[in-house]
N, C-alpha and C. Protein backbone atom coordinates (compact mmCIF):
# COMPACT_ATOMS: atom_id res chain seq x y z
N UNK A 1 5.87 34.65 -45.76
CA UNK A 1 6.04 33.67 -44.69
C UNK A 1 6.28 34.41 -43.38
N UNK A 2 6.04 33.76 -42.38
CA UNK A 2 6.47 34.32 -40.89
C UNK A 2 7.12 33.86 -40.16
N UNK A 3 8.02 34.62 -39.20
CA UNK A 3 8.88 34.10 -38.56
C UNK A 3 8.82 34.68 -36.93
N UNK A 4 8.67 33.15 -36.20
CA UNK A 4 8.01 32.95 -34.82
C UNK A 4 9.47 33.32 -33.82
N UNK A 5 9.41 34.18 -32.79
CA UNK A 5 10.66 33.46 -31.59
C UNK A 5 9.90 33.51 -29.96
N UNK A 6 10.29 32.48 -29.63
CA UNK A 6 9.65 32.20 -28.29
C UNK A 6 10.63 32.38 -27.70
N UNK A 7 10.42 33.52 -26.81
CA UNK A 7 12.01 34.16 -25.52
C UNK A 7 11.37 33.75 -24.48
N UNK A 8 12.80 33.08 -23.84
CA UNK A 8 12.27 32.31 -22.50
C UNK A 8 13.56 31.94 -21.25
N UNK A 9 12.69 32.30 -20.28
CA UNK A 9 14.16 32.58 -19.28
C UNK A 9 14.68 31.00 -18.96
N UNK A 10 16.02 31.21 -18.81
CA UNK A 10 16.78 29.82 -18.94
C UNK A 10 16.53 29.45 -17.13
N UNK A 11 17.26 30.21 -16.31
CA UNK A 11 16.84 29.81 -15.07
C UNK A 11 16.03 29.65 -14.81
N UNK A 12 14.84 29.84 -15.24
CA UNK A 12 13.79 29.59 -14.65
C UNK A 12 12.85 28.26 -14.45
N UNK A 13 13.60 27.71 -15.98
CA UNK A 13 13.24 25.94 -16.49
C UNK A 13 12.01 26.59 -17.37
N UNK A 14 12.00 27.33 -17.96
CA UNK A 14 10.93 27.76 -18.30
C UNK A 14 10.85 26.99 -20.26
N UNK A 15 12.36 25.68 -20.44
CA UNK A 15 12.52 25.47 -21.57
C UNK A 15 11.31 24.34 -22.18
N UNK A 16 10.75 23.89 -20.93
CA UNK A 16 9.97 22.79 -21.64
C UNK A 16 8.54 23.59 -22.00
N UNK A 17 7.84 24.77 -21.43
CA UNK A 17 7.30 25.36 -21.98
C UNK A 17 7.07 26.07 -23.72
N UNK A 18 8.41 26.62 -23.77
CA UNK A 18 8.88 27.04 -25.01
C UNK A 18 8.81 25.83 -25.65
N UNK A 19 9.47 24.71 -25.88
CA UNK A 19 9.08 23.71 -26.48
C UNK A 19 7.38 23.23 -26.96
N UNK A 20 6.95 23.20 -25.88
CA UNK A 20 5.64 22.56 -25.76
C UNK A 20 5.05 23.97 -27.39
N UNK A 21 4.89 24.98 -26.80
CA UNK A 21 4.42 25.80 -28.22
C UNK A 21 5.61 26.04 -29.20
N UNK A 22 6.29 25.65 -29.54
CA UNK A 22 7.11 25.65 -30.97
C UNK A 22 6.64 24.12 -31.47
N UNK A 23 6.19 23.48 -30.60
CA UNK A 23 6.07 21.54 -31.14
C UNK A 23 4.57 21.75 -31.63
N UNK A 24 3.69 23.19 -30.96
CA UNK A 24 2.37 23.37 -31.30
C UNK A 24 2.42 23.54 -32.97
N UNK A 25 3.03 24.77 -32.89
CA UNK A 25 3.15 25.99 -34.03
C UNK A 25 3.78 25.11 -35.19
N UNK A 26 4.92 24.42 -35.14
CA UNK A 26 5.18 23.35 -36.21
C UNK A 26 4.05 22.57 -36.59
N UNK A 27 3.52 21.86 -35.38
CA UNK A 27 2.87 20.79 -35.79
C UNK A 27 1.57 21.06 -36.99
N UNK A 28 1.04 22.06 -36.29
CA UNK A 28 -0.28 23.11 -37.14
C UNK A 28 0.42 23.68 -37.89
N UNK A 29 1.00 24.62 -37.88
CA UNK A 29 1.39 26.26 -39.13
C UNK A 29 2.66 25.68 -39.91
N UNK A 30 3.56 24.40 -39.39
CA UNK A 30 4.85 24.60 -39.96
C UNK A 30 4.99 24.61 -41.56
N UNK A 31 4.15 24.49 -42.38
CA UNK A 31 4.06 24.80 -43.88
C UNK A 31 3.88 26.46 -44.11
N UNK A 32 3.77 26.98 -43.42
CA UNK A 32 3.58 28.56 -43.14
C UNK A 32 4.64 29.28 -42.48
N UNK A 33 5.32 28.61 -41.88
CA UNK A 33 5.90 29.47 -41.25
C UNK A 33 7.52 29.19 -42.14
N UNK A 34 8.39 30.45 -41.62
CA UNK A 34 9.37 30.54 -41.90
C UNK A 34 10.82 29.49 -41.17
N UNK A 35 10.50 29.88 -39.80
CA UNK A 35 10.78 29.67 -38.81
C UNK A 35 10.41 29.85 -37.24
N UNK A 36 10.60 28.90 -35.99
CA UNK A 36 9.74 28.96 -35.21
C UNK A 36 11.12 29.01 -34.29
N UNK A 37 11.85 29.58 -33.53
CA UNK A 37 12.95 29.91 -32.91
C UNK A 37 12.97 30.08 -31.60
N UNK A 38 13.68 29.38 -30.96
CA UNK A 38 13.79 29.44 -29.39
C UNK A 38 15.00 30.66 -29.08
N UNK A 39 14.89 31.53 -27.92
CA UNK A 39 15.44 32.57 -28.01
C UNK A 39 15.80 32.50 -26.38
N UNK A 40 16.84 32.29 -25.75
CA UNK A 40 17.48 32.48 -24.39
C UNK A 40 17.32 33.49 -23.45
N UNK A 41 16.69 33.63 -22.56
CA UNK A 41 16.62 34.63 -21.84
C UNK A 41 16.94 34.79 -20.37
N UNK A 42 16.25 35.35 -19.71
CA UNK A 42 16.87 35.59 -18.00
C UNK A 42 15.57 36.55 -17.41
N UNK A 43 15.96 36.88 -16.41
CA UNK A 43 14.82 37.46 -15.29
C UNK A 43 13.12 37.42 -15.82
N UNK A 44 12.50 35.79 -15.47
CA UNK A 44 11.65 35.70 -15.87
C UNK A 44 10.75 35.91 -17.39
N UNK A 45 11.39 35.75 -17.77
CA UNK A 45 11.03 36.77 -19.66
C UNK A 45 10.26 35.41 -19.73
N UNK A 46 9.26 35.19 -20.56
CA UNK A 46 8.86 34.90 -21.79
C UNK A 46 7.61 35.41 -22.08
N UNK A 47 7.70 35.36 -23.37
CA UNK A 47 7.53 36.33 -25.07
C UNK A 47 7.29 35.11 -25.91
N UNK A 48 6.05 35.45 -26.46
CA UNK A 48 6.36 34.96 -28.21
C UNK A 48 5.86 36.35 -29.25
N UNK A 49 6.77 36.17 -29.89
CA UNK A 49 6.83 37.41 -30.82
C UNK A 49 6.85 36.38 -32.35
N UNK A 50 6.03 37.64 -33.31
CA UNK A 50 5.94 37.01 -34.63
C UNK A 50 6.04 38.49 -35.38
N UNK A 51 7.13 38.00 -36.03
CA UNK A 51 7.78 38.98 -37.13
C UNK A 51 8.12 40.08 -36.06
N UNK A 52 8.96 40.15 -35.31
CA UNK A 52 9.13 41.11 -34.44
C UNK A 52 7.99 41.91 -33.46
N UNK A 53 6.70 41.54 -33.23
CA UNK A 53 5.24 41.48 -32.56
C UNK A 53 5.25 40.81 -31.69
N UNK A 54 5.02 41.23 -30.30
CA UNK A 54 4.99 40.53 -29.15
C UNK A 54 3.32 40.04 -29.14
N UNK A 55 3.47 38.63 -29.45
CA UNK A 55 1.76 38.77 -29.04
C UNK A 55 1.10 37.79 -27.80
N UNK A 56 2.65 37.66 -27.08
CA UNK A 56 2.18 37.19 -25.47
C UNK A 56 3.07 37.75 -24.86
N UNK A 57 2.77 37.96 -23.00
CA UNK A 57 4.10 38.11 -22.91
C UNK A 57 3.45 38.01 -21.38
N UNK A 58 4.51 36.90 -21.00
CA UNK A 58 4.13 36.36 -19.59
C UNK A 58 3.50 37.72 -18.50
N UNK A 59 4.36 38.37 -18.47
CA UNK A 59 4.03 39.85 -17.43
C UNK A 59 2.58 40.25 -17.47
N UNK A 60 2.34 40.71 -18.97
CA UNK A 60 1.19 41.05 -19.06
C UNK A 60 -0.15 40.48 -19.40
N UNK A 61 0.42 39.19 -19.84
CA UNK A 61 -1.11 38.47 -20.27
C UNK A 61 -0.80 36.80 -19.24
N UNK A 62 -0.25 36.38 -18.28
CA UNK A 62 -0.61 35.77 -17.25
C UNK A 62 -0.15 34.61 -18.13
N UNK A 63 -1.36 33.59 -17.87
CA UNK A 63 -0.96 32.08 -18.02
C UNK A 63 -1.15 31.92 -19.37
N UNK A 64 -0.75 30.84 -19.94
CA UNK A 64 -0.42 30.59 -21.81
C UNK A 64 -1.70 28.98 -22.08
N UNK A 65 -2.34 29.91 -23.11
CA UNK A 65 -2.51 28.68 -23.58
C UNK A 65 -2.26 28.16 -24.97
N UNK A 66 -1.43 26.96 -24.96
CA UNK A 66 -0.73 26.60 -26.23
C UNK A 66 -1.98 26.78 -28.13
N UNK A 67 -3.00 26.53 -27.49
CA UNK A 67 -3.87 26.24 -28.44
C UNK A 67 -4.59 27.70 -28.78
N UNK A 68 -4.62 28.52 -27.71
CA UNK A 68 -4.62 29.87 -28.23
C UNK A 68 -3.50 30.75 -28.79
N UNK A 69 -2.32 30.55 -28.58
CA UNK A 69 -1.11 30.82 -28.79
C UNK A 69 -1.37 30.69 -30.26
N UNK A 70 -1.11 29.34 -30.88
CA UNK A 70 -1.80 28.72 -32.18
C UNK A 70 -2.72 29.41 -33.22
N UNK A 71 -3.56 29.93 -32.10
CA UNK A 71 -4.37 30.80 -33.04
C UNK A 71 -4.05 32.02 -33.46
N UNK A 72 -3.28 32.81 -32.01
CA UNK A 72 -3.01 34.20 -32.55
C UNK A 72 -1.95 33.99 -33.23
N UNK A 73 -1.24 32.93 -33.47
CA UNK A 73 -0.03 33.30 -34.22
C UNK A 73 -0.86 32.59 -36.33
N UNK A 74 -1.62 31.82 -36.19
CA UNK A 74 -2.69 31.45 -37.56
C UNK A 74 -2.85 32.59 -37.90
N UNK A 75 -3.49 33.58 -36.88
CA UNK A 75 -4.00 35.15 -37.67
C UNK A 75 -3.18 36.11 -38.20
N UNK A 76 -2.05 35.82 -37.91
CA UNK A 76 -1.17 36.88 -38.29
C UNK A 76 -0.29 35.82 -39.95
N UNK A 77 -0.77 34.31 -39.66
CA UNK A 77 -0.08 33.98 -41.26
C UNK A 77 -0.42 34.71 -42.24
């Protein structure tokens, strides 16, 4: 099984985002997954990491899309 955490900066309001892909990742993978975990952060952060694997991360890969998110996190079930 795998286990998802979406790190996401609190000041920033950046919580309804994080939501929006954990409501993805349940809705599709949640028979797969372990857990899908919201993770608190600060100075702009967000991350989704699977099994300790960053496989977004705002800085470096720009804007999110929930339905691709979805996928890279399917490939790694």
């Amino acid at each position: 099984m795998t286990d998802v955490a979406i790190e996401y900066c609190v000041p920033c309001g950046f919580l309804d985002r994080a939501e929006s892909i954990q409501h993805a990742l349940l809705t599709a993978l949640g028979e797969d997954l372990d857990s899908v975990a919201l993770v608190t952060g600060e100075k702009g952060v967000f991350r989704v990491h699977v099994d300790g694997d960053t496989i977004y991360d705002k800085d470096e890969d720009g804007d999110y899309d929930v339905d691709e998110l979805a996928a890279m996190v399917r490939s790694r079930v």
